[in-house]
Protein backbone atom coordinates (compact mmCIF):
# COMPACT_ATOMS: atom_id res chain seq x y z
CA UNK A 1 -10.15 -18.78 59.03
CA UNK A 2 -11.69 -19.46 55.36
CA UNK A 3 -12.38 -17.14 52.95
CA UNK A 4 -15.64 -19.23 52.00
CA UNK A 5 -19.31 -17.94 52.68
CA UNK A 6 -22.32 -20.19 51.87
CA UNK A 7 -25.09 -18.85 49.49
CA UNK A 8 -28.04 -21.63 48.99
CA UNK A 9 -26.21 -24.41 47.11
CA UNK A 10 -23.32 -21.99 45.32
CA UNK A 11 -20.59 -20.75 47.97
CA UNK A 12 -18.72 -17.23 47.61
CA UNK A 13 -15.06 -18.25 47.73
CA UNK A 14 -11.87 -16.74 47.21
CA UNK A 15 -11.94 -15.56 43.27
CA UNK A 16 -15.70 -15.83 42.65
CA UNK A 17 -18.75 -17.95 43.10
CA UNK A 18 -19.07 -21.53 42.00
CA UNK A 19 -20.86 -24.39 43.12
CA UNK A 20 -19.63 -26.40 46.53
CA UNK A 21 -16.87 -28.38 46.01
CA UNK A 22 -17.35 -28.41 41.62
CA UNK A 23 -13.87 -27.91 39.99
CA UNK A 24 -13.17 -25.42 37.97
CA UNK A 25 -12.89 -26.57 34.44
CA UNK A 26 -9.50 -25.39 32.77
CA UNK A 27 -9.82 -23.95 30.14
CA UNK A 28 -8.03 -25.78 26.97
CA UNK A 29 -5.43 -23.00 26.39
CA UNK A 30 -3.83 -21.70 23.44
CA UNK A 31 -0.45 -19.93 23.24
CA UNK A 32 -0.44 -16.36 21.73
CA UNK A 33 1.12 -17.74 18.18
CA UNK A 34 -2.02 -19.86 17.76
CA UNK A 35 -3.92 -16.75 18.48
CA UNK A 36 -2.16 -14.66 16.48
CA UNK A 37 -2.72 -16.53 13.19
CA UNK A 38 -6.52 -15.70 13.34
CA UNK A 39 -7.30 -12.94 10.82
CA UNK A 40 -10.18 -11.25 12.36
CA UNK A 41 -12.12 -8.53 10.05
CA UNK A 42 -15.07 -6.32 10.40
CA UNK A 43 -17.37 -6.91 7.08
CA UNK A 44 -20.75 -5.71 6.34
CA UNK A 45 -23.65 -8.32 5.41
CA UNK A 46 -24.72 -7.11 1.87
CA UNK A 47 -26.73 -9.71 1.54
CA UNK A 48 -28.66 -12.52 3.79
CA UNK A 49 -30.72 -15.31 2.92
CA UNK A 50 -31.96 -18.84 4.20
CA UNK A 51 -30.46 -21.86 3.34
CA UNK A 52 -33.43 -23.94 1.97
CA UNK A 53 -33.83 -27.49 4.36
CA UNK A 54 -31.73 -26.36 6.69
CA UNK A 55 -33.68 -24.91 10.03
CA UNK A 56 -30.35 -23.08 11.20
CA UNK A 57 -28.49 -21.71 8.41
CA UNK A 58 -28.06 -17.93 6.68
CA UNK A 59 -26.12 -17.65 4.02
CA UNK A 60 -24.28 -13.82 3.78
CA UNK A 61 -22.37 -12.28 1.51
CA UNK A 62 -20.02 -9.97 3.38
CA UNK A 63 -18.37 -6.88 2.04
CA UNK A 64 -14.46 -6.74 3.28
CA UNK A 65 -13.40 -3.83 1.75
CA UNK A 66 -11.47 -4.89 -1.26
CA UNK A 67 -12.94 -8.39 -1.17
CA UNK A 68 -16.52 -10.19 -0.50
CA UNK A 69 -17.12 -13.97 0.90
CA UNK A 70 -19.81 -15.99 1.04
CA UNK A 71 -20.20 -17.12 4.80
CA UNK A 72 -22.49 -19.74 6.04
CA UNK A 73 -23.95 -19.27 10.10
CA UNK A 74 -26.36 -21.19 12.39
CA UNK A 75 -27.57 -18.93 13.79
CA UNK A 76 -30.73 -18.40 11.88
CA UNK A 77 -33.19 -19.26 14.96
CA UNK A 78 -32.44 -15.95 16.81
CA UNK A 79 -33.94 -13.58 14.31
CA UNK A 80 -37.50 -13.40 12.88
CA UNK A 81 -35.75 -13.08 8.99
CA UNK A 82 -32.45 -12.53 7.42
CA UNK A 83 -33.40 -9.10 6.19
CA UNK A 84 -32.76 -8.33 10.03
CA UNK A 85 -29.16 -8.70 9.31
CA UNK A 86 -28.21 -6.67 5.80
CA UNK A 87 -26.37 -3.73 6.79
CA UNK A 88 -24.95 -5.15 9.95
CA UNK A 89 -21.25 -4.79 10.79
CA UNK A 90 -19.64 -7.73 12.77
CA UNK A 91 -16.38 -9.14 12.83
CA UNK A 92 -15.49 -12.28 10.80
CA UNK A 93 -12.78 -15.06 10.96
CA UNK A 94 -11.32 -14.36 7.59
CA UNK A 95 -8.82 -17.22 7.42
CA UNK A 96 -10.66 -20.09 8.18
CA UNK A 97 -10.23 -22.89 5.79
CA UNK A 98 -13.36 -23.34 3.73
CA UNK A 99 -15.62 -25.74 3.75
CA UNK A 100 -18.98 -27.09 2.18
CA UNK A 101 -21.60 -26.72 4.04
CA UNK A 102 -25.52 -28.05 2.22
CA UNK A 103 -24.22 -27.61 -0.75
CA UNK A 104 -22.71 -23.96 -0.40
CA UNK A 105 -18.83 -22.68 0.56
CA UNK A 106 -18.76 -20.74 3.73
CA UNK A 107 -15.37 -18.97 3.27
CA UNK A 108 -15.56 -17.64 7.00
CA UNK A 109 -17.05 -17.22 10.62
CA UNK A 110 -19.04 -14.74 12.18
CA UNK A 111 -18.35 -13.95 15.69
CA UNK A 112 -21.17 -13.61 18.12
CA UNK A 113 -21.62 -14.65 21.83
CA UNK A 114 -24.66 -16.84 23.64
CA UNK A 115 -25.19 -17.80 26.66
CA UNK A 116 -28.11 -20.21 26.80
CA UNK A 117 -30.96 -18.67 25.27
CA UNK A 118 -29.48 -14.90 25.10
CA UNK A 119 -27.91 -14.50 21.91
CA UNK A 120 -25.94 -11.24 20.70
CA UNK A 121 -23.97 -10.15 17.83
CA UNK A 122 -20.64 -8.55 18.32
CA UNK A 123 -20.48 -5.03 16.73
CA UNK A 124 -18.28 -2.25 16.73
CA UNK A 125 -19.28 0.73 18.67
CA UNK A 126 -18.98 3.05 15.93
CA UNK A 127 -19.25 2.21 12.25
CA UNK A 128 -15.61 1.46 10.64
CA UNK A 129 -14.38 0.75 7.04
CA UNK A 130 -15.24 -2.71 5.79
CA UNK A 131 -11.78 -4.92 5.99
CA UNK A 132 -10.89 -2.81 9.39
CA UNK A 133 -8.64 -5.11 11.73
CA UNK A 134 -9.71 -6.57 14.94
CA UNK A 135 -7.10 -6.38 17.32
């Protein structure tokens, strides 16, 4: 006896739904020590701004704690202006090699999640110091 069910064109199946007879993609793993060398902050946009001929960039600067970066994001087409985004806790790759982007250093990534058009930030529950540690 199987442990499948057909719904319309997806199929209930052991695990989950998926689509009839579609693979499941692996995933393109990592081991725990490539993990682990992220450095993964919560920082506070200061300041936001657009970056001039460029439809998808802001440019923040991000309060740390005891440091601030400048970090460069597309992901200026889910928000009506950047002044949506001063004051906002999220967490940041802190350890990500730099690099140039339209002219300006993005010394970091913000982390936020999508899923087509949905779009959300990641922030903390509660308000915690700048610099706190992701774990």
């Amino acid at each position: 006896m199987s442990n499948e069910q057909n719904v319309g064109e997806e199929q209930v199946v052991e695990g989950g739904v998926g689509k009839a007879n579609a693979p499941t993609p692996e995933p393109a793993y990592i081991t725990y020590d490539d993990f682990a060398k992220l450095e993964i902050r919560l920082g506070t946009i200061v300041e936001a701004s657009v970056v001039e001929n460029a439809d998808k960039l802001f440019r923040f600067k991000v309060d740390f704690g005891d440091y601030e970066r400048q970090i460069l994001s597309g992901i200026r087409e889910f928000f009506s202006g950047p002044e949506e985004l001063v004051g906002k806790q999220c967490p940041f790759v802190v350890n990500l090699q730099p690099r140039v982007i339209r002219g300006f250093e993005s010394q970091g990534m913000i982390l936020a999640a999508s899923n087509g058009d949905l779009f959300g930030l990641l922030t903390p529950h509660q308000p915690l110091p700048p610099g706190s540690v992701v774990l």
